[in-house]
C-alpha atoms as a PDB file:
ATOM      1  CA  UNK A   1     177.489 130.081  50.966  1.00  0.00           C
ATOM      2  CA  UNK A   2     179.101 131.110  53.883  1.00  0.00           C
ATOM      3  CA  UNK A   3     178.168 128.277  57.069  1.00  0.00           C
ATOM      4  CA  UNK A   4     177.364 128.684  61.303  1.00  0.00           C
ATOM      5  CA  UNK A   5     177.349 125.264  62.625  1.00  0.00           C
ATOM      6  CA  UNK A   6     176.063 125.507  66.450  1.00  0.00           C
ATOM      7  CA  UNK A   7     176.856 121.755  67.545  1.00  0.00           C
ATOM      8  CA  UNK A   8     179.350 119.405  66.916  1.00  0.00           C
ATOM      9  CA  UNK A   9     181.462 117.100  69.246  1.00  0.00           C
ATOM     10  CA  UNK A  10     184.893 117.057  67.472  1.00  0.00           C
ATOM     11  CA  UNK A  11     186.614 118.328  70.422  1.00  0.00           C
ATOM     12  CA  UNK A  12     185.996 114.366  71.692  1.00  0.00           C
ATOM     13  CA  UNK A  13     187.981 113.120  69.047  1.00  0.00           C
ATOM     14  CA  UNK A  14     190.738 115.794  69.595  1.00  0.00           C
ATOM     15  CA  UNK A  15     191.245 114.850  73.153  1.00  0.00           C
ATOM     16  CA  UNK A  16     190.819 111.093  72.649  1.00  0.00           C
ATOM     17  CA  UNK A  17     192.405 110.501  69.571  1.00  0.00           C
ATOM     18  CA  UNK A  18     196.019 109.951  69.368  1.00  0.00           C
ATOM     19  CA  UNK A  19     198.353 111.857  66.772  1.00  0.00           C
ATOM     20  CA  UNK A  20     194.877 113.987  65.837  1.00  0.00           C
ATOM     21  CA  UNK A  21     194.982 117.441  64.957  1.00  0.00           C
ATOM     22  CA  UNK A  22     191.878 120.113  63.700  1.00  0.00           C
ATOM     23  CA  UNK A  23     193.789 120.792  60.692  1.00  0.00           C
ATOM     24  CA  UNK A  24     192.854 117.491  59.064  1.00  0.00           C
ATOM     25  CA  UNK A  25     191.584 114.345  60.477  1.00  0.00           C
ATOM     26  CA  UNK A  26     189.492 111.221  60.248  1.00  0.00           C
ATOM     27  CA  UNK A  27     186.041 112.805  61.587  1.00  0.00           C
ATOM     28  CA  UNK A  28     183.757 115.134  60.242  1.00  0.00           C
ATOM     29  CA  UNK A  29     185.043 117.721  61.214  1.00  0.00           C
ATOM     30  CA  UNK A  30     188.389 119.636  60.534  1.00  0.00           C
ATOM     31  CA  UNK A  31     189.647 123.067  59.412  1.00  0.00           C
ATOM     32  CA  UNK A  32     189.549 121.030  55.712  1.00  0.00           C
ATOM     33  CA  UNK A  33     186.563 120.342  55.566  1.00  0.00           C
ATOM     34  CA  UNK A  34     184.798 123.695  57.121  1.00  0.00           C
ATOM     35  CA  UNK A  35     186.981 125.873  54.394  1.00  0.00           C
ATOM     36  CA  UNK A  36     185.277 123.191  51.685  1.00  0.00           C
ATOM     37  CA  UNK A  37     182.030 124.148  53.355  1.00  0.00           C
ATOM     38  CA  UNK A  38     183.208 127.942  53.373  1.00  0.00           C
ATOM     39  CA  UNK A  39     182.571 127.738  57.512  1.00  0.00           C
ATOM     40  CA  UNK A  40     182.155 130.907  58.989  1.00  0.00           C
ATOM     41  CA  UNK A  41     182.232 129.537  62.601  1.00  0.00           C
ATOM     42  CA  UNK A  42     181.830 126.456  64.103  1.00  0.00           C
ATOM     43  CA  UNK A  43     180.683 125.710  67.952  1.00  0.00           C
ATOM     44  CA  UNK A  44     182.711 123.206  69.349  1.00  0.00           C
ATOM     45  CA  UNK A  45     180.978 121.494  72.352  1.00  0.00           C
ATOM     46  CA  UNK A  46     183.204 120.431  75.406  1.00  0.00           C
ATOM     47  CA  UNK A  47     180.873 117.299  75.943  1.00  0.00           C
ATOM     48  CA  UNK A  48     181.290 115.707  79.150  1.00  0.00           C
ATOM     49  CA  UNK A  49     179.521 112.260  79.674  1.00  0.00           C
ATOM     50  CA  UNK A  50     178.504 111.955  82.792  1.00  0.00           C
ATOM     51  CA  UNK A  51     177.882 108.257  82.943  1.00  0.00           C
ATOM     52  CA  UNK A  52     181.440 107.500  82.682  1.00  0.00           C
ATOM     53  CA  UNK A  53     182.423 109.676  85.507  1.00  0.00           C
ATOM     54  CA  UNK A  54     181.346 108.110  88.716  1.00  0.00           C
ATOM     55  CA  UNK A  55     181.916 108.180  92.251  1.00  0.00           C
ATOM     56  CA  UNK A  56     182.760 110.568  95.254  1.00  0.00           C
ATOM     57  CA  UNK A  57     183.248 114.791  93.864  1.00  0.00           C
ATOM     58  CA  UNK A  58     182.142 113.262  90.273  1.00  0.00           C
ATOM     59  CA  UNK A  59     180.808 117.117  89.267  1.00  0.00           C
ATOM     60  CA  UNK A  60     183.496 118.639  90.100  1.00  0.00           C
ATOM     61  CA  UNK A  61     185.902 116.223  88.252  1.00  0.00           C
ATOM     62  CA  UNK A  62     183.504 116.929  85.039  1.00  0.00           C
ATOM     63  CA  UNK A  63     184.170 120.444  85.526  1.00  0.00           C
ATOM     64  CA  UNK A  64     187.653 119.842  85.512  1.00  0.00           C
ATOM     65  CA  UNK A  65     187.280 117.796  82.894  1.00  0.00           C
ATOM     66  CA  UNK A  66     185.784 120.495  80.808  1.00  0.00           C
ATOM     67  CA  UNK A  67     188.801 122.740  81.661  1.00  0.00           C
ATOM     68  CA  UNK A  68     191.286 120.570  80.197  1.00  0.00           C
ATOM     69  CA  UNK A  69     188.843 120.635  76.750  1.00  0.00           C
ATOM     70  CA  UNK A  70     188.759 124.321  76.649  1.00  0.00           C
ATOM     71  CA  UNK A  71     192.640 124.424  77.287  1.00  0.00           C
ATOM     72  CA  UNK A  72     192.641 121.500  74.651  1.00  0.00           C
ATOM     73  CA  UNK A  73     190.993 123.213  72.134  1.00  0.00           C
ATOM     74  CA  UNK A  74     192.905 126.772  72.199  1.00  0.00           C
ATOM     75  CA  UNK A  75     195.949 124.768  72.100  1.00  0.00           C
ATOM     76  CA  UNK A  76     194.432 123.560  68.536  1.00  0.00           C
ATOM     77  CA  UNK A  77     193.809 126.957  67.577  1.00  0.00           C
ATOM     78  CA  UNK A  78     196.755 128.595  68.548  1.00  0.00           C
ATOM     79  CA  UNK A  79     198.577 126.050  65.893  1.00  0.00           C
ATOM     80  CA  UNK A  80     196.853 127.792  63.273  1.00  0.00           C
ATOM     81  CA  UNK A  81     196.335 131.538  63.804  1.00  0.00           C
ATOM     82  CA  UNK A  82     196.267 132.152  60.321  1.00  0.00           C
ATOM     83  CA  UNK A  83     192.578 129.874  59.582  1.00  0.00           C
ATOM     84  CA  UNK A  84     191.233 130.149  62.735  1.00  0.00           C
ATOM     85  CA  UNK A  85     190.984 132.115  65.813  1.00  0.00           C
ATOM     86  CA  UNK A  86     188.336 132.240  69.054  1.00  0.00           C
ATOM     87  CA  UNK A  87     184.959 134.538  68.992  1.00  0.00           C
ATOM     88  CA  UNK A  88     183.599 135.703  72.285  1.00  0.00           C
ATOM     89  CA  UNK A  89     181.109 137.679  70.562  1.00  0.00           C
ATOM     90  CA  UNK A  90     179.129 139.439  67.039  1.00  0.00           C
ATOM     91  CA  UNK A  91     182.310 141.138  66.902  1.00  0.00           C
ATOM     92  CA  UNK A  92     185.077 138.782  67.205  1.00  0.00           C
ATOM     93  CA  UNK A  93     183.041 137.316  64.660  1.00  0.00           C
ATOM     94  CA  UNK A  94     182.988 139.890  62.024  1.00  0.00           C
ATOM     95  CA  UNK A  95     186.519 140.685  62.943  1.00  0.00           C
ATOM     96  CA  UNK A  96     187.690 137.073  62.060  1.00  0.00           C
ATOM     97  CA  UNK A  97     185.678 137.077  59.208  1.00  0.00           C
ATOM     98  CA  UNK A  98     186.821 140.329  57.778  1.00  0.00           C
ATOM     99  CA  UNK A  99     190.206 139.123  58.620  1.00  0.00           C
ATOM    100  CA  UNK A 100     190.294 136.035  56.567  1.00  0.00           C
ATOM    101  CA  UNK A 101     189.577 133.209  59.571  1.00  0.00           C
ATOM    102  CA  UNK A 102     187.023 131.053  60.670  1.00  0.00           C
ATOM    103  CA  UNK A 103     185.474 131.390  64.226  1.00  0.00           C
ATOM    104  CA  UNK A 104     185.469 129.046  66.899  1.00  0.00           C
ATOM    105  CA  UNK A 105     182.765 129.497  69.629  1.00  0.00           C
ATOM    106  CA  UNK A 106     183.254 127.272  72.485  1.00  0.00           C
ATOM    107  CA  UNK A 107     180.165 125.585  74.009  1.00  0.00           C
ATOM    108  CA  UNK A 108     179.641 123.232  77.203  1.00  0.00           C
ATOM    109  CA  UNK A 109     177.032 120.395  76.540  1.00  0.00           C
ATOM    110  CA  UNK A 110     176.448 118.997  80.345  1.00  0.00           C
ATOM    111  CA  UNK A 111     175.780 122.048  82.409  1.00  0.00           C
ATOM    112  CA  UNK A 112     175.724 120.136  85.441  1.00  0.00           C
ATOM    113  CA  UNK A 113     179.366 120.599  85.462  1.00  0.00           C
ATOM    114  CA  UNK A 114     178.592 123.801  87.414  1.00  0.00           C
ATOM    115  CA  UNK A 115     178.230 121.692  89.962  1.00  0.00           C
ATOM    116  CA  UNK A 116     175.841 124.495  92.075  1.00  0.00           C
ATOM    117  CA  UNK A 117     178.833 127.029  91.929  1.00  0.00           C
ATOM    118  CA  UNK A 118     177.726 130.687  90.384  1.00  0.00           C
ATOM    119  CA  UNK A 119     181.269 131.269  90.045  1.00  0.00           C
ATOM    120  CA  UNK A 120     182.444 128.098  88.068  1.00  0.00           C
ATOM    121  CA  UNK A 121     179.947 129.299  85.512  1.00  0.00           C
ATOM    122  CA  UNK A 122     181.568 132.985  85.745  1.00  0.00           C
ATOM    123  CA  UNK A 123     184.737 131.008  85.524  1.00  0.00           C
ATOM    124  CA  UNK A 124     183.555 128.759  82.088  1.00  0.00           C
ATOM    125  CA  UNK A 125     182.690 132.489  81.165  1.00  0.00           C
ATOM    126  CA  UNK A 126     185.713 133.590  81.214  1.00  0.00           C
ATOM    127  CA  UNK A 127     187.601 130.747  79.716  1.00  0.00           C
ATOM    128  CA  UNK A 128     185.520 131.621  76.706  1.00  0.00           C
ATOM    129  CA  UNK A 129     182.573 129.427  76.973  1.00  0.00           C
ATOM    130  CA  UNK A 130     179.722 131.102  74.995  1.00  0.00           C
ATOM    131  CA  UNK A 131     177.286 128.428  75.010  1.00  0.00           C
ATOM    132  CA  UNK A 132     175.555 126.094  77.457  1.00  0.00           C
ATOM    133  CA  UNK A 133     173.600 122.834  77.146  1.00  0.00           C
ATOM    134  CA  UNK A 134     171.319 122.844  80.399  1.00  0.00           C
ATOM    135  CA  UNK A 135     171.644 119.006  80.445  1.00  0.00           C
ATOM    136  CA  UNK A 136     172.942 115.888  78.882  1.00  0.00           C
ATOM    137  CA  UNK A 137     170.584 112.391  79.513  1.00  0.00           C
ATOM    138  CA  UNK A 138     170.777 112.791  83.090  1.00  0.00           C
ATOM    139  CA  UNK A 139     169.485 115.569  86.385  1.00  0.00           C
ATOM    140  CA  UNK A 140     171.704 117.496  87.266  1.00  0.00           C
ATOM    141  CA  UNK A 141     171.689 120.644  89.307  1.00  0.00           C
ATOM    142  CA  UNK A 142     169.920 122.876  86.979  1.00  0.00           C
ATOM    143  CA  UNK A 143     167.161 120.570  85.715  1.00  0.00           C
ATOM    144  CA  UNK A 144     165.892 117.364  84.701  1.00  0.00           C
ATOM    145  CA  UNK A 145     166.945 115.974  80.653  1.00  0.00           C
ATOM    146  CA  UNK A 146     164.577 114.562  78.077  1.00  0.00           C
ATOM    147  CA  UNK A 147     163.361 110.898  79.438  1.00  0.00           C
ATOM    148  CA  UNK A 148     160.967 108.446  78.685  1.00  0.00           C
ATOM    149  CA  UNK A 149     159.574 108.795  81.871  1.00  0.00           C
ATOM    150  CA  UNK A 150     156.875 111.409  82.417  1.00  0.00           C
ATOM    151  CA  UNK A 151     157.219 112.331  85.550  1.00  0.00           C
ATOM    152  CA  UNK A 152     161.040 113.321  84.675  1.00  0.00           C
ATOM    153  CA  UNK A 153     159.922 114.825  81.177  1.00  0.00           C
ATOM    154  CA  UNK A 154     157.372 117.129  82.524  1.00  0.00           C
ATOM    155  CA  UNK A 155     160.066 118.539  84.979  1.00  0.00           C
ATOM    156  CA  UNK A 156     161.458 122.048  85.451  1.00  0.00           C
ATOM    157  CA  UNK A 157     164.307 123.881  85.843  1.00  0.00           C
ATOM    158  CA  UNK A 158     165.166 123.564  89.656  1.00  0.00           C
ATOM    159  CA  UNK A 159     166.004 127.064  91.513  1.00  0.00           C
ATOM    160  CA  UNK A 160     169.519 127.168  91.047  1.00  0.00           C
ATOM    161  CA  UNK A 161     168.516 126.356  87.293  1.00  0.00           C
ATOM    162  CA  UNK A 162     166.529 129.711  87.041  1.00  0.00           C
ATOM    163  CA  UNK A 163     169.332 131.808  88.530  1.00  0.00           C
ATOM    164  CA  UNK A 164     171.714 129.862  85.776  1.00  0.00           C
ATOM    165  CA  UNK A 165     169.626 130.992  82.779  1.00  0.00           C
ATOM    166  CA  UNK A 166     169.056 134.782  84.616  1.00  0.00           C
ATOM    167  CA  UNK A 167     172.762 134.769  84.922  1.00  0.00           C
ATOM    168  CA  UNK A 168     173.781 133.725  81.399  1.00  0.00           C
ATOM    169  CA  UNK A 169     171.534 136.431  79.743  1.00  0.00           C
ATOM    170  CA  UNK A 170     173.246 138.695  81.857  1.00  0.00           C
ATOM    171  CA  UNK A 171     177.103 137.670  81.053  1.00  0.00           C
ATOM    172  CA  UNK A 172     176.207 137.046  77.690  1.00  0.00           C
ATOM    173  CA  UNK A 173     175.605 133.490  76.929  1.00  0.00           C
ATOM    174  CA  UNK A 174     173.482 131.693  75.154  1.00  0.00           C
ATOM    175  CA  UNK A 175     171.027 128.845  76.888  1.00  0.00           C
ATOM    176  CA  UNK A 176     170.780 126.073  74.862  1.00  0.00           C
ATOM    177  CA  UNK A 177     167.161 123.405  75.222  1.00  0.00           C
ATOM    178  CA  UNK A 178     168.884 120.906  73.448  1.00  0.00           C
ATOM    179  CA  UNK A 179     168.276 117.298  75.829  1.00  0.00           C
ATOM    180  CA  UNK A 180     166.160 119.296  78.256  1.00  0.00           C
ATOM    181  CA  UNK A 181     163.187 117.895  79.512  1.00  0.00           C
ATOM    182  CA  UNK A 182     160.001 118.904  78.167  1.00  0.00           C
ATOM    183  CA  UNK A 183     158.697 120.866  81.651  1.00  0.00           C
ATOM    184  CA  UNK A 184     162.566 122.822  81.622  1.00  0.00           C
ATOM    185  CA  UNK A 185     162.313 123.886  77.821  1.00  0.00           C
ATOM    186  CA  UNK A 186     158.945 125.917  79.127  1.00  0.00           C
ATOM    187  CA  UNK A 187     160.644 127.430  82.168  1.00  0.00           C
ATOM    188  CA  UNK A 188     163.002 128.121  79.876  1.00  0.00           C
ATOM    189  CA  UNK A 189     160.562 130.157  77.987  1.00  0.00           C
ATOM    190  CA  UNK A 190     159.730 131.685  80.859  1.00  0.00           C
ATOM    191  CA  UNK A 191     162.588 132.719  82.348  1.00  0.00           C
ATOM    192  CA  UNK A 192     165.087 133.928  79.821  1.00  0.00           C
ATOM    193  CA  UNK A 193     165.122 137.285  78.451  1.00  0.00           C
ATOM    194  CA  UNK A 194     166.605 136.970  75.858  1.00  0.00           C
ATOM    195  CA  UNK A 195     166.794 134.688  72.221  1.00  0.00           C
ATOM    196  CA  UNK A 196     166.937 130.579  73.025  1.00  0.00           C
ATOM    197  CA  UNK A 197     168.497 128.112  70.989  1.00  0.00           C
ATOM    198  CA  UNK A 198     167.931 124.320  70.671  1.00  0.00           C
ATOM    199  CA  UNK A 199     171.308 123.977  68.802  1.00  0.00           C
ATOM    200  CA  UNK A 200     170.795 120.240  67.904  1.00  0.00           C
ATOM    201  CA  UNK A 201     167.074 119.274  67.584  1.00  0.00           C
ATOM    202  CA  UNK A 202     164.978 118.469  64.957  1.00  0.00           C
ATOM    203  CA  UNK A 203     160.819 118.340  64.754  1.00  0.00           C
ATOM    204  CA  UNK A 204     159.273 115.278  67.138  1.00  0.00           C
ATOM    205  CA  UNK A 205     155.868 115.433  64.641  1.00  0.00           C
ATOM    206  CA  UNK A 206     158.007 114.191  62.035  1.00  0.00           C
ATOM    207  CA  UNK A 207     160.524 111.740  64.227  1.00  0.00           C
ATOM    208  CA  UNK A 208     158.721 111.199  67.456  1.00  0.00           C
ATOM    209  CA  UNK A 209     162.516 110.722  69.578  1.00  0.00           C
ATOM    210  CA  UNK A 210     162.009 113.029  73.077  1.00  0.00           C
ATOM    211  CA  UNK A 211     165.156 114.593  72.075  1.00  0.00           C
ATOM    212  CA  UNK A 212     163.296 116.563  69.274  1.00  0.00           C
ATOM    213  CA  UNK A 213     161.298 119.644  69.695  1.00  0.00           C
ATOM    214  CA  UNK A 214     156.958 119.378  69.692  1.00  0.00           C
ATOM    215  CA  UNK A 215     155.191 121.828  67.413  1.00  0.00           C
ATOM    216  CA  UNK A 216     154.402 123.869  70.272  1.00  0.00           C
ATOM    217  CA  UNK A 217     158.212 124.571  71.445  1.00  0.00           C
ATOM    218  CA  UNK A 218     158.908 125.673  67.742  1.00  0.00           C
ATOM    219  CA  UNK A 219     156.338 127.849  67.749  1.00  0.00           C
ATOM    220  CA  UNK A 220     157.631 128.978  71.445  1.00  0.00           C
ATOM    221  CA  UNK A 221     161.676 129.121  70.244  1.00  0.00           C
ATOM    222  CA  UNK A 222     160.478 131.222  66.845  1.00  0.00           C
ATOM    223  CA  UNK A 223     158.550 133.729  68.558  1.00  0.00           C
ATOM    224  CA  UNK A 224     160.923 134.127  71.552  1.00  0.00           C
ATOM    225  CA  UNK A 225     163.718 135.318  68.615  1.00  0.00           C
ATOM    226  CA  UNK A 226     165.650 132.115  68.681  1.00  0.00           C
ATOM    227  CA  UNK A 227     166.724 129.686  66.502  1.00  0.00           C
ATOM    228  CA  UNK A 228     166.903 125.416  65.868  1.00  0.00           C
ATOM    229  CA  UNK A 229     169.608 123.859  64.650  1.00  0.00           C
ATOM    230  CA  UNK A 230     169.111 120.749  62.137  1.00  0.00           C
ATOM    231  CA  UNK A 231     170.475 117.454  63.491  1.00  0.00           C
ATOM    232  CA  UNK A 232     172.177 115.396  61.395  1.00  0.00           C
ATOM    233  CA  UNK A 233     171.795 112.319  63.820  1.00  0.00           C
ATOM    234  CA  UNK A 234     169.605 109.749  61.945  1.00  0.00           C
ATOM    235  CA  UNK A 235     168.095 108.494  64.834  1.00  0.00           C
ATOM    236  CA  UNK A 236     166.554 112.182  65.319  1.00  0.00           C
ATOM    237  CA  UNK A 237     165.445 112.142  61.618  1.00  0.00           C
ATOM    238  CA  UNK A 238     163.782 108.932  61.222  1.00  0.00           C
ATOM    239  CA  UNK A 239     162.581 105.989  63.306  1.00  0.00           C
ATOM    240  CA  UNK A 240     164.221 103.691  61.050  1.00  0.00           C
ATOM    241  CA  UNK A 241     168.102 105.508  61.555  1.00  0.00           C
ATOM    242  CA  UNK A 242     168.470 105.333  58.121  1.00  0.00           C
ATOM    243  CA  UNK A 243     168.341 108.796  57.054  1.00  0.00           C
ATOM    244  CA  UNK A 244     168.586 110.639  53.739  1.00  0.00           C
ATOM    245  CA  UNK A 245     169.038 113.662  52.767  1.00  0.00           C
ATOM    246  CA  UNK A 246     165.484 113.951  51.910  1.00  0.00           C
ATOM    247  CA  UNK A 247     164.748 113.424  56.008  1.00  0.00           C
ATOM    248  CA  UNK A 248     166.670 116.221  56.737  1.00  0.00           C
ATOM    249  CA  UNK A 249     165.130 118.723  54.027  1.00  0.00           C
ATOM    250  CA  UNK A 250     161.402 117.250  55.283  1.00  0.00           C
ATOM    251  CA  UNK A 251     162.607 118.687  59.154  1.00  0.00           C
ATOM    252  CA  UNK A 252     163.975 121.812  57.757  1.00  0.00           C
ATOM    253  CA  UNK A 253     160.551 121.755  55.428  1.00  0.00           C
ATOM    254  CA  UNK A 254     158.112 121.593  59.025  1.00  0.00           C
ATOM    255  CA  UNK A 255     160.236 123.623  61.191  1.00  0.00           C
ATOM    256  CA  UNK A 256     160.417 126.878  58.530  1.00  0.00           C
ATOM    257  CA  UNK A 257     156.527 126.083  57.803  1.00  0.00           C
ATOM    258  CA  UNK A 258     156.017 126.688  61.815  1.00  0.00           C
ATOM    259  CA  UNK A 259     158.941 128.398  63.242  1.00  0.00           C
ATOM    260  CA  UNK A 260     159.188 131.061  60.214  1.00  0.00           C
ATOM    261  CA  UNK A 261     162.823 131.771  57.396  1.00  0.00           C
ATOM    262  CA  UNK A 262     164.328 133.046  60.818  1.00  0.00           C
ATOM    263  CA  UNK A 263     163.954 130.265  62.768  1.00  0.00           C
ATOM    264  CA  UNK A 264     165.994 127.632  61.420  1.00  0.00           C
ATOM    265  CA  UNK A 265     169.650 127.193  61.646  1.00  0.00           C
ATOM    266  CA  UNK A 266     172.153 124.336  61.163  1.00  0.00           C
ATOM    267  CA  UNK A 267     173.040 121.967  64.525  1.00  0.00           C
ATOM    268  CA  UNK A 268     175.404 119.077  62.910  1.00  0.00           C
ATOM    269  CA  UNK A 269     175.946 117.058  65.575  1.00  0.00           C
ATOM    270  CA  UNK A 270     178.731 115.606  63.744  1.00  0.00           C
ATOM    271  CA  UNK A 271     181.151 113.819  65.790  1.00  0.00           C
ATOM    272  CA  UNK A 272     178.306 113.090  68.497  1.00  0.00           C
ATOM    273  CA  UNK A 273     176.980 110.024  66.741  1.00  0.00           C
ATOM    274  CA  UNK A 274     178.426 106.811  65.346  1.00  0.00           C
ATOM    275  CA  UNK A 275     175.409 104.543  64.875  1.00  0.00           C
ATOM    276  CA  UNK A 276     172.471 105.025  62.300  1.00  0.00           C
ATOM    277  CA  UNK A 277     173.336 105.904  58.265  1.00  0.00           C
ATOM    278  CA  UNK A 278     173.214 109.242  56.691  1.00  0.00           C
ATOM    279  CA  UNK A 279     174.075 110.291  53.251  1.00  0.00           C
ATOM    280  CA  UNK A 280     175.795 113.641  54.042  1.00  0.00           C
ATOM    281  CA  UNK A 281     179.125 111.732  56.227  1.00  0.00           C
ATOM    282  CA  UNK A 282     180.753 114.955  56.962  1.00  0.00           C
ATOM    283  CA  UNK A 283     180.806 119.174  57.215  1.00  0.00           C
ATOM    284  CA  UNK A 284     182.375 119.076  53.465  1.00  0.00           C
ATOM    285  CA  UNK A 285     179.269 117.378  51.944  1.00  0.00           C
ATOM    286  CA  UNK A 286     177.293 120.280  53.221  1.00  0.00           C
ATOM    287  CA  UNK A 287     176.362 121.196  49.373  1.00  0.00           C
ATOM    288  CA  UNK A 288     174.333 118.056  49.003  1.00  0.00           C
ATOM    289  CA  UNK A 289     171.566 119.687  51.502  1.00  0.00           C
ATOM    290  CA  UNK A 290     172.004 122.876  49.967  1.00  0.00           C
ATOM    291  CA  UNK A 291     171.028 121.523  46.492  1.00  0.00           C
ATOM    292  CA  UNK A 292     168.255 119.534  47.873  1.00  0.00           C
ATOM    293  CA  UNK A 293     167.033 122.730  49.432  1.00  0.00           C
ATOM    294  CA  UNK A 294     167.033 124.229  46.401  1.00  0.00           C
ATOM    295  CA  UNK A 295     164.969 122.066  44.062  1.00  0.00           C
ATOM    296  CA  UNK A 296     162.471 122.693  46.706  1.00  0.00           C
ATOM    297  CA  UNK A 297     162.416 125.956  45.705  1.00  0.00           C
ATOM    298  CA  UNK A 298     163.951 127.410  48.959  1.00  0.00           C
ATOM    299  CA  UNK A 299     165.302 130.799  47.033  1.00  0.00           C
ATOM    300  CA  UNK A 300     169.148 132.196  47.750  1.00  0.00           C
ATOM    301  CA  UNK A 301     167.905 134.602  50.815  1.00  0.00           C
ATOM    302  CA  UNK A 302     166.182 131.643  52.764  1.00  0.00           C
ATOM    303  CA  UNK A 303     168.798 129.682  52.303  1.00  0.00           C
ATOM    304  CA  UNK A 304     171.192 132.329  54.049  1.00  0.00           C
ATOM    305  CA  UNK A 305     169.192 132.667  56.516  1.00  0.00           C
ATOM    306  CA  UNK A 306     169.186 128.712  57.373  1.00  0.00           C
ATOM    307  CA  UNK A 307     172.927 128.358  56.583  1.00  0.00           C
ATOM    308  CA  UNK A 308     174.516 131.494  58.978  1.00  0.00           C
ATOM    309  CA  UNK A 309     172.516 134.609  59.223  1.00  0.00           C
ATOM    310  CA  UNK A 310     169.698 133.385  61.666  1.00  0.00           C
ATOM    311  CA  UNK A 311     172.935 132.205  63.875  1.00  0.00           C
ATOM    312  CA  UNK A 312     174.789 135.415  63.384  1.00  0.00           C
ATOM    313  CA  UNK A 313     171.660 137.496  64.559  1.00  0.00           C
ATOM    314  CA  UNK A 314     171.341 135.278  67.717  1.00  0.00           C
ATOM    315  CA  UNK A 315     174.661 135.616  68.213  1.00  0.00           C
ATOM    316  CA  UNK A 316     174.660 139.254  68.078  1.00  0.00           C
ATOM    317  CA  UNK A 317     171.393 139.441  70.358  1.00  0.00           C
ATOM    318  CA  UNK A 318     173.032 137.753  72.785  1.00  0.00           C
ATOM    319  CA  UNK A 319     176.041 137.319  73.385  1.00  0.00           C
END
């Protein structure tokens, strides 16, 4: 069963790590383990945190930041042409694909990096980046992230926000609701004219975290065209952070019960977390989930759907 991961943070490890390489490696995430998981692409998020860069100019060092990533993460690709290669779009996709390689889409998860510049976000678009979390855990210039604080979580997208999410339909990228706060994920509703996608959130009825989406935003994201990808983050799946596969089949179980076989995708996470337990430790387990799935009596087109075609239509909507 061919695989479209929207989320992971391997990228991290990449630039952190020392003697690392995507071929294969320690995390949950290498070219090894997506051919076990017969990956068709995998997003790999530049994920710049914020918190740790402080100080005078800090945006504009996180954009820079996120420049050395992107040139980071080519330089991993370019090392093996013959497994992997870049998508830009529905048909770099299908062109890798029929061509015997996995894609790599390249994401930003901190949009703040824009740092109130139209053309840095032109500039991310040309670099390749295909893919934009509005926010981390903190405000930034487009909006205000998921808090425990109502006044924050009941706030919007801020002007410059808007023209961000006008702009990316326009270029051709997709606006990801993942850590947004509550009041942006409805102007993001609003605003965008084309598909959404929360690439790493799971269903806050079932694990009440702010980070995951209410019954009323899946109903929002499935009839706006876009998808949700499953979280693997235990913390997101359970209150306890001890998470089974059974959590993440009773997510996948609400969110296709509300949202519809189109709505739900597959948002790993992997590489973003290091605390909580999970049964499923990295992309090549991926066939535990599937088998759950199955003994639910999720049949082989539903399953397709969840594990790459809902992706591969947003991608083609949108980008």
């Amino acid at each position: 069963m061919k695989l479209i991961d929207l989320h992971c943070d391997t990228l991290l490890g990449l630039v952190h790590g020392e003697n690392i390489n995507l071929k294969s490696n320690h995390l949950c995430v290498d070219l090894e383990k997506m051919k076990h998981a017969d990956s068709m692409a995998q997003f790999f998020a530049c994920f710049i945190n914020m918190r740790r860069i402080q100080g005078e100019d800090r945006w504009n060092r996180g954009y820079e930041y996120a420049r050395n990533m992107i040139s980071r993460a080519k330089e991993e690709f370019s090392k093996y042409p013959d497994e992997i290669a870049l998508a830009r779009n529905y048909e770099e996709l299908l062109h890798n694909e029929n061509n015997g390689k996995m894609s790599a889409f390249l994401t930003v998860e901190e949009g703040g990096i824009i740092d109130g510049k139209m053309e840095n976000l032109e500039a991310l678009y040309r670099e390749g980046i295909r893919l934009i979390t509005l926010t981390w855990n903190e405000e930034n210039c487009l909006a205000f992230p998921n808090s425990n604080d109502a006044a924050i979580m009941n706030s919007g997208l801020k002007p410059f926000g808007i023209e961000v999410v006008e702009r990316m339909n326009d270029l051709g990228m997709m606006v990801d609701v993942s850590h947004l706060s509550d009041g942006g994920f409805w102007d993001v509703m609003t605003y965008s004219k084309k598909p959404v996608v929360a690439s790493h959130s799971n269903a806050r009825a079932l694990c009440g975290h702010r980070r995951n989406l209410t019954d009323e935003m899946i109903h929002a994201l499935a009839e706006n065209g876009g998808v949700a990808g499953i979280n693997f983050y235990p913390c997101f799946l359970n209150e306890q952070a001890k998470a089974t596969v059974d959590d993440l089949v009773h997510h996948i179980e609400r969110m296709y019960r509300l949202g519809g076989e189109d709505f739900v995708a597959m948002g790993t996470d992997f590489d973003g977390f290091d605390d909580g337990e999970l049964d499923i430790k990295h992309l090549g387990q991926m066939e535990m989930l599937y088998d759950a799935l199955k003994k639910r009596r999720f049949n082989e087109a539903q399953l397709e759907k969840f594990w790459f075609r809902n992706a591969m239509r947003v991608i083609k909507e949108t980008l």
